[in-house]
N, C-alpha and C. Protein backbone atom coordinates (compact mmCIF):
# COMPACT_ATOMS: atom_id res chain seq x y z
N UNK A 1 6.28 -18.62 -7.81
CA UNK A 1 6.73 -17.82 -6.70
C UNK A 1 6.81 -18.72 -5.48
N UNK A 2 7.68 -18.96 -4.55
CA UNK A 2 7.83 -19.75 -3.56
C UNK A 2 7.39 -18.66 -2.51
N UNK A 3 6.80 -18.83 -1.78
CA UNK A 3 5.96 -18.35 -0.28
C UNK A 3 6.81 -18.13 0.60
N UNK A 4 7.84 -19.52 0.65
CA UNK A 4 9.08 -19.35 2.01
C UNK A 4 10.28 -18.27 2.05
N UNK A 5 10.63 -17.89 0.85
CA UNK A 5 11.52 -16.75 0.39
C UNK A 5 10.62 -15.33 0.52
N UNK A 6 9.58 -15.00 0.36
CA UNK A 6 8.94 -13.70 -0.44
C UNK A 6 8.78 -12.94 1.17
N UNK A 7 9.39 -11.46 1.48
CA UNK A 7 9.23 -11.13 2.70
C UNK A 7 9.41 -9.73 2.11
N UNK A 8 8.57 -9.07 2.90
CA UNK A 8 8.40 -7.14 3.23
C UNK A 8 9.78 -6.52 2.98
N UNK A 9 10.12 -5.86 2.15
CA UNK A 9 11.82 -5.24 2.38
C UNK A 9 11.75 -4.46 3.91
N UNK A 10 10.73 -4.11 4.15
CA UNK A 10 10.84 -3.28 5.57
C UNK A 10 9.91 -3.15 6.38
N UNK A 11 10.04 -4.53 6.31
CA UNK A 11 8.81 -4.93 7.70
C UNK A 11 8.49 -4.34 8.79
N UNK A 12 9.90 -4.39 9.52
CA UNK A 12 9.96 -3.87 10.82
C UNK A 12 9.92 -2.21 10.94
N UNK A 13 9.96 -1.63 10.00
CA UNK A 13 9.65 0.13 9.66
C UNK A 13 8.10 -0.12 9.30
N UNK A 14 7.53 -0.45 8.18
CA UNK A 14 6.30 -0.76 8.22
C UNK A 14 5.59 -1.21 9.33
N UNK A 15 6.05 -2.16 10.00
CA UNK A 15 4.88 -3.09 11.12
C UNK A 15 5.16 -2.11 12.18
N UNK A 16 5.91 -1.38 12.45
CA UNK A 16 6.37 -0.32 13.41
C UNK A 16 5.12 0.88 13.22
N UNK A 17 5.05 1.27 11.96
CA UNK A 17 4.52 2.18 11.47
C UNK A 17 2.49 1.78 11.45
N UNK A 18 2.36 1.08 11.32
CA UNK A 18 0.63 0.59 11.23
C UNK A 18 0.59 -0.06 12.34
N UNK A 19 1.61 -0.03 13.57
CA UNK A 19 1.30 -0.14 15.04
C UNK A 19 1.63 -1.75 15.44
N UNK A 20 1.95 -2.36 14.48
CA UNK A 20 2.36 -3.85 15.32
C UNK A 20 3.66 -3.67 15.87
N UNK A 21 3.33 -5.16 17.08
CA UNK A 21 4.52 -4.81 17.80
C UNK A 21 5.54 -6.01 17.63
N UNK A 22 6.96 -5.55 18.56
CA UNK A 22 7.93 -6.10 18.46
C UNK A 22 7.83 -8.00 19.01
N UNK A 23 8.14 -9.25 18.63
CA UNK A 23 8.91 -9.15 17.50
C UNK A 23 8.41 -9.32 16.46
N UNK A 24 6.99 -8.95 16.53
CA UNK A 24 6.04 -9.81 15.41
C UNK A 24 5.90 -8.67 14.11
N UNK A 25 7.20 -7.63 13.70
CA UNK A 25 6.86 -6.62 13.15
C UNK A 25 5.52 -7.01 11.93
N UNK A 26 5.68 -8.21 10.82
CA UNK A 26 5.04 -8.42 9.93
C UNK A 26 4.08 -9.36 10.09
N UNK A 27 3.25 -9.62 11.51
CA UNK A 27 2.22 -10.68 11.85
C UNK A 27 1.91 -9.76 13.16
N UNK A 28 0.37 -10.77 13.40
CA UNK A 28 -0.27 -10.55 14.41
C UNK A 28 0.09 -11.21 15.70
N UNK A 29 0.30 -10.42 16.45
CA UNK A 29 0.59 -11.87 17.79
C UNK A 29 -0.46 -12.66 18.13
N UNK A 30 -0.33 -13.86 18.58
CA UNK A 30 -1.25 -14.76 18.56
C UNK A 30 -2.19 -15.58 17.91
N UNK A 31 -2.12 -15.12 16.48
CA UNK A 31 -2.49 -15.56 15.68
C UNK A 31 -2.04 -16.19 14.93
N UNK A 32 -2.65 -17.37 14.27
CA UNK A 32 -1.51 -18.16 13.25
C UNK A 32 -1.54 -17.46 12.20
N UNK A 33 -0.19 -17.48 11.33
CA UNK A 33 -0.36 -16.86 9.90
C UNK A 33 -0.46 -17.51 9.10
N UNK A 34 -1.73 -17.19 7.87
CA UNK A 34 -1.62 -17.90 6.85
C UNK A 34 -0.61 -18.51 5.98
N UNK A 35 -1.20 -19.54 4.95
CA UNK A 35 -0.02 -19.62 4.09
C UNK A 35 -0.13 -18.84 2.77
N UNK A 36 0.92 -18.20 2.76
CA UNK A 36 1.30 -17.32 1.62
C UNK A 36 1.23 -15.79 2.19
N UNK A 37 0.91 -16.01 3.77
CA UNK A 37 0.66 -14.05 3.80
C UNK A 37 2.09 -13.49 3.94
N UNK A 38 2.25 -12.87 3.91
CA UNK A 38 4.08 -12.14 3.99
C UNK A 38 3.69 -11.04 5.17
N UNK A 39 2.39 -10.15 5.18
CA UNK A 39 2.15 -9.21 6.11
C UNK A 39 1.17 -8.97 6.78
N UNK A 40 1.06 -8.80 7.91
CA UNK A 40 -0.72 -8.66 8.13
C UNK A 40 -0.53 -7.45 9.48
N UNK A 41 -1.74 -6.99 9.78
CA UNK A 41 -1.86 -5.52 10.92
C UNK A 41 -3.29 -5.44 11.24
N UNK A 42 -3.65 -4.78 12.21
CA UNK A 42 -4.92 -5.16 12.66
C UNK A 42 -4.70 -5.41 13.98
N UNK A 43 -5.96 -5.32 14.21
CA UNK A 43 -6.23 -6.55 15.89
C UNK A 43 -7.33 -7.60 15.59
N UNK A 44 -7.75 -7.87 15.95
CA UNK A 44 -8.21 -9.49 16.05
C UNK A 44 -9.89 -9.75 15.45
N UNK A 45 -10.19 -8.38 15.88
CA UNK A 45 -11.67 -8.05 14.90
C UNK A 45 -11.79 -7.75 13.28
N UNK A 46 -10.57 -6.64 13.30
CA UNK A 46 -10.34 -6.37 12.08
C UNK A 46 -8.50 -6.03 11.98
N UNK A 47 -8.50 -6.63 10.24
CA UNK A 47 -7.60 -6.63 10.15
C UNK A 47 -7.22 -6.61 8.53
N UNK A 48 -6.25 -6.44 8.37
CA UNK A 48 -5.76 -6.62 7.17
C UNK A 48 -4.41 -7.44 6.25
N UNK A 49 -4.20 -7.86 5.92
CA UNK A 49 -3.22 -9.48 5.16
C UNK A 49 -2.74 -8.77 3.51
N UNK A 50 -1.42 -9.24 4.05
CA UNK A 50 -0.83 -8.62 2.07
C UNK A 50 -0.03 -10.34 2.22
N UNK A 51 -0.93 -10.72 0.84
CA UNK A 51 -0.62 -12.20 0.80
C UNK A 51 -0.11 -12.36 -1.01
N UNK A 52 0.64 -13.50 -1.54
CA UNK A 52 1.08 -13.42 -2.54
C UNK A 52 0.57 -14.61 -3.42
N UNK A 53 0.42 -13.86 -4.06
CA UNK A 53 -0.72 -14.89 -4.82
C UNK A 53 0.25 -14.87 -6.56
N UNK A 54 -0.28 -16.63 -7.44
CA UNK A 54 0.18 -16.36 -8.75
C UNK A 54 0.39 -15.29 -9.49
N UNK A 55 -0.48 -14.29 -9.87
CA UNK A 55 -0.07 -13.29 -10.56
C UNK A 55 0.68 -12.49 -9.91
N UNK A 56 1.54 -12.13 -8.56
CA UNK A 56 1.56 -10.80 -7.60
C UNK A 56 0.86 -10.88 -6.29
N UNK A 57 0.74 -10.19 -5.70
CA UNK A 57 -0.03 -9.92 -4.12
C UNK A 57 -0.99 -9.42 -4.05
N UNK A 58 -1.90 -9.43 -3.02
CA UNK A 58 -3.15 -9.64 -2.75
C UNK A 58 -3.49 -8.62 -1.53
N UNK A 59 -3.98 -7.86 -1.43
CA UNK A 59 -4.33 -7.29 0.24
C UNK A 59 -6.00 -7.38 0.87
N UNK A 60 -6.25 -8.16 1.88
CA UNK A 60 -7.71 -8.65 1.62
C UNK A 60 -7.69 -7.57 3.35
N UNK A 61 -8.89 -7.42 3.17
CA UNK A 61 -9.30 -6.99 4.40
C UNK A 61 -10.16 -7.63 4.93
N UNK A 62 -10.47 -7.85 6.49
CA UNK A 62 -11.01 -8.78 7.56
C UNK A 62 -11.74 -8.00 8.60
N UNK A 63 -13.13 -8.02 8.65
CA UNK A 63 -13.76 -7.23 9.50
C UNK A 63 -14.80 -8.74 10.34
N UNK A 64 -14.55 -8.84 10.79
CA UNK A 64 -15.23 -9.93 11.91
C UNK A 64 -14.63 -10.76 11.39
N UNK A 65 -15.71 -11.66 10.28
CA UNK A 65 -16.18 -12.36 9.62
C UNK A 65 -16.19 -12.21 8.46
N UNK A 66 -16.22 -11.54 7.74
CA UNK A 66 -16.04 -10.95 6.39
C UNK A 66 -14.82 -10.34 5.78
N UNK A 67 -14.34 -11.25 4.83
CA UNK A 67 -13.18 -10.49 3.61
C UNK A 67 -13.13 -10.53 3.13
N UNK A 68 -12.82 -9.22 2.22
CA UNK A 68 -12.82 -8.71 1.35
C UNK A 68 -11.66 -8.14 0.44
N UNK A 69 -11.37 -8.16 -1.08
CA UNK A 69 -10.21 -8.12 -1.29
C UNK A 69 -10.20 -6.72 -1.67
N UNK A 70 -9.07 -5.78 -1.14
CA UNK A 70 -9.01 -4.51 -1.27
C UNK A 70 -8.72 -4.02 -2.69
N UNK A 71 -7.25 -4.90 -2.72
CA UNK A 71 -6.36 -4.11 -3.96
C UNK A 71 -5.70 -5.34 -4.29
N UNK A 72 -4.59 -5.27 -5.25
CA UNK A 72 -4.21 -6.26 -6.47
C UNK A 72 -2.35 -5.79 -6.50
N UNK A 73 -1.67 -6.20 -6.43
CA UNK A 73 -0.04 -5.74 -6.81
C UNK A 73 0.48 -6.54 -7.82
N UNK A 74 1.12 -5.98 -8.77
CA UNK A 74 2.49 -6.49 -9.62
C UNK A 74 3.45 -6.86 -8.74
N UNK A 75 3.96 -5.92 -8.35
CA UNK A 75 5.39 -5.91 -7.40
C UNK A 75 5.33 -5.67 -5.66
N UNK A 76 5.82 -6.10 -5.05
CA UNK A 76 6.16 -5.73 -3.81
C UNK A 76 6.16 -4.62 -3.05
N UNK A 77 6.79 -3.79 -3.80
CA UNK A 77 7.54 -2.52 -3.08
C UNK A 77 5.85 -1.49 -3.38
N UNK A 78 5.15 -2.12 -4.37
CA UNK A 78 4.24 -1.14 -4.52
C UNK A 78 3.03 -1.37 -3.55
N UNK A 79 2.72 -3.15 -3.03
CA UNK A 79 2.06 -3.53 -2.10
C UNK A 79 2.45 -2.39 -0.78
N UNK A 80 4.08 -2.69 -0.24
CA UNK A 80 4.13 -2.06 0.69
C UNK A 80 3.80 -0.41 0.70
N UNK A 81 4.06 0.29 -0.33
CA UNK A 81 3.76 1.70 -0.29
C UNK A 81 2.23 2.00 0.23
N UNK A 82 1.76 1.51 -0.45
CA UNK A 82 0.35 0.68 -0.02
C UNK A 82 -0.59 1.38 1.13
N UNK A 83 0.43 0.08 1.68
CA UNK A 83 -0.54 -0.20 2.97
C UNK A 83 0.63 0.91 4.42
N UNK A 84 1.43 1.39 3.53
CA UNK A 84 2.12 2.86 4.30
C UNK A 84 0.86 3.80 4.07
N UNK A 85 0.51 4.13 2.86
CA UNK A 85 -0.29 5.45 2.78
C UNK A 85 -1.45 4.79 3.78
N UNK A 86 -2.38 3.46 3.31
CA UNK A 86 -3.27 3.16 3.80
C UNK A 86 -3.27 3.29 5.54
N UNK A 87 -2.37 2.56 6.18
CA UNK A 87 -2.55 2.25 7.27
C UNK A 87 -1.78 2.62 8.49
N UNK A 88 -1.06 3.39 8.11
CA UNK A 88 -0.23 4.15 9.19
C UNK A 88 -0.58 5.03 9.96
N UNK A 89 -0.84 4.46 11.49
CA UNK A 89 -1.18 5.40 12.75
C UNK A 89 -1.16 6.56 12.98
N UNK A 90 0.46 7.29 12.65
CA UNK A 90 1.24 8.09 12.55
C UNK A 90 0.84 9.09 11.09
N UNK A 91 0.28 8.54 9.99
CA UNK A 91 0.03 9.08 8.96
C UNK A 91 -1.04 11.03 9.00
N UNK A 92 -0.60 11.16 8.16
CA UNK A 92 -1.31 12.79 8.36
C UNK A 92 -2.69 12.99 7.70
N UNK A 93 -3.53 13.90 8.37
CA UNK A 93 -5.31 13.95 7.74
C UNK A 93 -5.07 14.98 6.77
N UNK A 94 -3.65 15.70 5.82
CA UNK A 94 -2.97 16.91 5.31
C UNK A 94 -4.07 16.10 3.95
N UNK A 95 -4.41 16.98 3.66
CA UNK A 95 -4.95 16.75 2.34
C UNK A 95 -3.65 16.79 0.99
N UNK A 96 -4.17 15.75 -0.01
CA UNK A 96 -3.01 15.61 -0.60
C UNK A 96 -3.26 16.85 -2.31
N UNK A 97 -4.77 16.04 -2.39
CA UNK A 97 -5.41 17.03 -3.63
C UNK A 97 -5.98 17.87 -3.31
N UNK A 98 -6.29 19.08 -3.99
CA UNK A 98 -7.16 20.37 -3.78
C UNK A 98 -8.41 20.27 -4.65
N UNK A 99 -8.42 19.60 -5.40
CA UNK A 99 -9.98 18.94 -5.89
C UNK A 99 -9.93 17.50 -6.24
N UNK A 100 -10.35 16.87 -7.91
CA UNK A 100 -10.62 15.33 -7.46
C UNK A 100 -8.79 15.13 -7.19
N UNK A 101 -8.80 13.71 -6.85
CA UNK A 101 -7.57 12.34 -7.20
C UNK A 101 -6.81 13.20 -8.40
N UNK A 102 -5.35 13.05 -8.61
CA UNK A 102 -5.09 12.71 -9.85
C UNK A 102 -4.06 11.79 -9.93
N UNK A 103 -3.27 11.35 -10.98
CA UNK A 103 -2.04 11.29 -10.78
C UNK A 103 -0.77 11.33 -11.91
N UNK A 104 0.28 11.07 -11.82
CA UNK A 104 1.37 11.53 -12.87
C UNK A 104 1.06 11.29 -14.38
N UNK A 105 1.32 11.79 -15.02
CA UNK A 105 0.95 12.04 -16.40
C UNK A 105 1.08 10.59 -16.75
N UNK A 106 2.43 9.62 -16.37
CA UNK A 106 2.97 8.80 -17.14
C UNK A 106 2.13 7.40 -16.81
N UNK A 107 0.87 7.80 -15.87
CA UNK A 107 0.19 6.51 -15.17
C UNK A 107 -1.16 6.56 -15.98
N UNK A 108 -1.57 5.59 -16.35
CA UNK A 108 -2.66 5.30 -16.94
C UNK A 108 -3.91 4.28 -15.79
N UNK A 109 -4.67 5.37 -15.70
CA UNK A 109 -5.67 5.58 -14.91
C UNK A 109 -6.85 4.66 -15.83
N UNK A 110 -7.93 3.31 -15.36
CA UNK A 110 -8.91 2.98 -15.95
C UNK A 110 -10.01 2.60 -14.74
N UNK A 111 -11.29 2.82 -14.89
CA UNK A 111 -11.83 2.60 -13.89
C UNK A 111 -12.85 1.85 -14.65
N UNK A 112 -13.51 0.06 -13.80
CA UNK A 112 -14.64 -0.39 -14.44
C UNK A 112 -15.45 -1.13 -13.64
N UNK A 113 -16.33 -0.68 -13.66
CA UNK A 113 -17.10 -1.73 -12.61
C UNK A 113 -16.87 -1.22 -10.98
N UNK A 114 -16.53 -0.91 -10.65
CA UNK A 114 -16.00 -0.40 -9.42
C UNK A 114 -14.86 -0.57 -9.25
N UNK A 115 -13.70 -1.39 -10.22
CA UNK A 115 -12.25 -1.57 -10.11
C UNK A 115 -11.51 -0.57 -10.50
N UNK A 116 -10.68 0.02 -9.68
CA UNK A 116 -9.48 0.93 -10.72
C UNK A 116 -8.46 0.32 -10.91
N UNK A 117 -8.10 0.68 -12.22
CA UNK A 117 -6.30 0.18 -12.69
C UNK A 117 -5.70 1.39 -12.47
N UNK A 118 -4.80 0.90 -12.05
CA UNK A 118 -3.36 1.81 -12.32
C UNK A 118 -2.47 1.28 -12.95
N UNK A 119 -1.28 1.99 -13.78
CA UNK A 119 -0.53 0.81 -14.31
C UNK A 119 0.62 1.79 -14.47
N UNK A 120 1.86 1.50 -15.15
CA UNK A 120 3.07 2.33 -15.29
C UNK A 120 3.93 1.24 -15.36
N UNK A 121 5.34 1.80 -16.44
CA UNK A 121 6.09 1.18 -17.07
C UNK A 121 7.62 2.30 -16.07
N UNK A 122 8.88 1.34 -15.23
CA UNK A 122 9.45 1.34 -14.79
C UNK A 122 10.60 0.68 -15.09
N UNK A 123 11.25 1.66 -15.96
CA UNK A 123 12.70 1.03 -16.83
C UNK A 123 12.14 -0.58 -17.69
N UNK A 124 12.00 -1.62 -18.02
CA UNK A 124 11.63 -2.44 -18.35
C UNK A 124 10.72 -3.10 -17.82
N UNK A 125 9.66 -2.82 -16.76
CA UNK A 125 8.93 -3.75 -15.72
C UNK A 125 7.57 -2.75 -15.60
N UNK A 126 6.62 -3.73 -16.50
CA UNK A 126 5.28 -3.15 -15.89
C UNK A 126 4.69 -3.07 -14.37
N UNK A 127 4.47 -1.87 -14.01
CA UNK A 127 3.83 -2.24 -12.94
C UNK A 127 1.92 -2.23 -12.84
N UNK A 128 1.59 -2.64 -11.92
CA UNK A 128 -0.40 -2.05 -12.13
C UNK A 128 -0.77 -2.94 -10.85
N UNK A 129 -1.56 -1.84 -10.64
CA UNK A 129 -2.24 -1.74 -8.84
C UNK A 129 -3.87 -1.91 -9.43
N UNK A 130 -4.45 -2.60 -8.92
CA UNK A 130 -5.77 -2.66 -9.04
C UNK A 130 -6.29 -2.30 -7.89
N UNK A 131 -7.47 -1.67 -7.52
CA UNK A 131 -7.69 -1.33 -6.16
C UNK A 131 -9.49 -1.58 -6.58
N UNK A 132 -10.13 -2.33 -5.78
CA UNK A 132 -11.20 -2.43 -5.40
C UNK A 132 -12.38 -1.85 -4.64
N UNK A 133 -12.97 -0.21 -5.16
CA UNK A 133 -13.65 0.42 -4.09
C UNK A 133 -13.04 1.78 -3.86
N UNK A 134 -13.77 3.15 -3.68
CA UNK A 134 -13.08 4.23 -3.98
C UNK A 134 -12.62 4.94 -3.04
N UNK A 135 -12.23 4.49 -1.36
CA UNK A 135 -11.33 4.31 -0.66
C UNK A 135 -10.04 3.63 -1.43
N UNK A 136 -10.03 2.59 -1.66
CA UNK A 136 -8.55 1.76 -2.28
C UNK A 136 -8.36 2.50 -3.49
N UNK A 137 -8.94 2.90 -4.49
CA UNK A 137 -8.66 3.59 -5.44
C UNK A 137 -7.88 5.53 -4.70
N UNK A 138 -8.22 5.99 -3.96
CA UNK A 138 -7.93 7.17 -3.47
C UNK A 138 -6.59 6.46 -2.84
N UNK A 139 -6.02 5.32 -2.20
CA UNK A 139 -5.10 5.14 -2.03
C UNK A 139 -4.29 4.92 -3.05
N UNK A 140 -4.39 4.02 -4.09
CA UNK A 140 -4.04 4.17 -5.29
C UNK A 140 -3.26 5.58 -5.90
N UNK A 141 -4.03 6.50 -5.73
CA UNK A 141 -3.75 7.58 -6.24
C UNK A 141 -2.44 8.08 -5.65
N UNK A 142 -2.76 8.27 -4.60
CA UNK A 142 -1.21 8.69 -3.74
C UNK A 142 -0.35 7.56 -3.59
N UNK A 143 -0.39 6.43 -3.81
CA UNK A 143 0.40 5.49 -4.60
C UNK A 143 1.51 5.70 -5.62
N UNK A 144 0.48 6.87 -6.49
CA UNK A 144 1.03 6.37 -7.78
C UNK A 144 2.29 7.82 -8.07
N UNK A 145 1.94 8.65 -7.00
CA UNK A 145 2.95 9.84 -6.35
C UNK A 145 4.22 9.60 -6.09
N UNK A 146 4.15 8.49 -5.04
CA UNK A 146 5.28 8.07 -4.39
C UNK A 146 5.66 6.74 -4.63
N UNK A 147 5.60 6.74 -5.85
CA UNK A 147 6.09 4.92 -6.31
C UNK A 147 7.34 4.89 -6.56
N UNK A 148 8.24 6.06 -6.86
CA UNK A 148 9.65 6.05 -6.92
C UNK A 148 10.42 6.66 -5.78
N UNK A 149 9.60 6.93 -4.70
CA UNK A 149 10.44 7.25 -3.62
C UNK A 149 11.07 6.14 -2.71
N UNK A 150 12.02 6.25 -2.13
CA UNK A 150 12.38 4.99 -1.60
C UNK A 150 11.55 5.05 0.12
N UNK A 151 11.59 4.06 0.44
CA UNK A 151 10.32 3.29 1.51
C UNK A 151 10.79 5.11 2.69
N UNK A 152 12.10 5.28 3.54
CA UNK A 152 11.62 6.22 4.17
C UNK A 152 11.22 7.43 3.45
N UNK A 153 11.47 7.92 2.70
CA UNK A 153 11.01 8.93 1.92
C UNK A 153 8.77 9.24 1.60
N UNK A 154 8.41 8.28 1.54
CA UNK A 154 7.26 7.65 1.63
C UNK A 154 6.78 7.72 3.01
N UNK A 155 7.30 7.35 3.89
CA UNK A 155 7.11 7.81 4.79
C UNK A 155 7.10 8.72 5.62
N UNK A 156 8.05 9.80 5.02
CA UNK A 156 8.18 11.11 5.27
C UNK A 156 6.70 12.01 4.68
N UNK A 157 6.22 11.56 3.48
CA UNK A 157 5.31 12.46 2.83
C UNK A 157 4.04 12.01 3.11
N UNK A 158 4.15 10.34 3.65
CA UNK A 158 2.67 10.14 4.34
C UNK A 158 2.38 10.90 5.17
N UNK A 159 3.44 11.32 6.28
CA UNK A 159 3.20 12.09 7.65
C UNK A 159 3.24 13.57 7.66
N UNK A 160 3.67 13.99 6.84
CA UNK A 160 3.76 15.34 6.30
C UNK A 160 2.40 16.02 6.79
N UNK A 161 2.27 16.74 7.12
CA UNK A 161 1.19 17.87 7.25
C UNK A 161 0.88 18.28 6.15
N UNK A 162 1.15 18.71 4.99
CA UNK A 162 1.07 19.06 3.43
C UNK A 162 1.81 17.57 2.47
N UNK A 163 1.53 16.91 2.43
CA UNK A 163 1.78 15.79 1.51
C UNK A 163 2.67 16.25 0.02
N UNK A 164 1.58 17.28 -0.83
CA UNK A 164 2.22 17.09 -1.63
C UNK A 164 3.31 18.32 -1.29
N UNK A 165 3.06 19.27 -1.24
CA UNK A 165 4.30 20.18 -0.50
C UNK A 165 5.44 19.22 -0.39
N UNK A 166 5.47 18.19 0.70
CA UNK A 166 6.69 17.31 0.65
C UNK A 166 7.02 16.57 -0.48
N UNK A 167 6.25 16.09 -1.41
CA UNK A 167 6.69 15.80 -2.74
C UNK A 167 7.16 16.85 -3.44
N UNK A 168 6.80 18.19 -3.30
CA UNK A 168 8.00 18.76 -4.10
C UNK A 168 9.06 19.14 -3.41
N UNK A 169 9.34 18.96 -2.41
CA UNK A 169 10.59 18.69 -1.78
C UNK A 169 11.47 18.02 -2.06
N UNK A 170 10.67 16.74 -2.35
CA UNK A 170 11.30 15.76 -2.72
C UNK A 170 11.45 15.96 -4.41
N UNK A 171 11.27 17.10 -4.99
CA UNK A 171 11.18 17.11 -6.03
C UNK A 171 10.38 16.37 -7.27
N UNK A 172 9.39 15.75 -6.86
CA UNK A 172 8.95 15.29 -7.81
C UNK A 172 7.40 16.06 -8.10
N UNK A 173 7.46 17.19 -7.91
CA UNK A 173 6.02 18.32 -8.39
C UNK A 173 7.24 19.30 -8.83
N UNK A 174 6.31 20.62 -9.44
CA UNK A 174 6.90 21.56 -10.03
C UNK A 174 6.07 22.59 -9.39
């Protein structure tokens, strides 16, 4: 994977959306960016980095001094969904489940050690989210909702007052 090519499909809607500002939609101002990060949000105490690593991407979180790696990506588009549900200002407190997590029949759910997998098969292309910790795993979950919606659409049902209500809007509940 080359580092200099690999960039956010929608940075500037994302970095808009988890509150960074213009022109730095996918970095921190003033800060240098790592090598290999593609995204980062936060302020300067804490923060958070979607960086791309050999297998896929990486999202580590940064609290002083301390980081920690949240979650795990196959693909891109699923990093960014991500850190939409995760970290968006604008996002809604609408509850998504009415009791535990679940998610689509066709996702295979494993939990070990404190890691969850997620995983799912997308026309020929595995995908699988690992999430570290049952905050990142609860993001995971509503992840695994809106993995075929396209980026504003996702963003429509993050902010939603009723979440999944807007997924069946969007038709994908019954």
């Amino acid at each position: 994977m080359n580092d200099a090519i690999v960039s956010l499909p929608h940075a500037a809607e994302l970095g808009a959306f988890v509150g960074n500002v213009p022109p730095h939609w996918s970095s921190l101002p003033h800060l240098d960016r790592g090598t290999g990060v593609i995204f980062e949000y936060g302020d300067i105490e804490t923060s958070s980095r979607l960086e791309s690593s050999g297998a896929g991407y990486v999202l580590v979180d940064r609290d002083r001094a301390h980081e920690e790696k949240a979650a795990e990506f196959t693909h891109l588009e699923d990093a960014e969904r991500f850190v939409a549900i995760r970290g968006g200002r604008n996002r809604s407190a609408g509850r998504w489940f009415q009791d535990r997590a679940t998610a689509p029949d066709d996702v295979d759910v494993r939990a070990e050690g404190g890691a969850y997998s997620f995983s799912w098969v997308d026309g020929a292309e595995e995908h699988e989210v690992r999430a570290f910790g049952v905050p990142e795993a609860s993001t995971a979950y509503r992840l695994c909702w809106v993995r075929t919606l396209p980026f504003e659409q996702v963003i429509d049902v993050v902010t939603a007052q009723t979440p999944m209500d807007r997924l069946r809007e969007h038709g994908l509940l019954r």
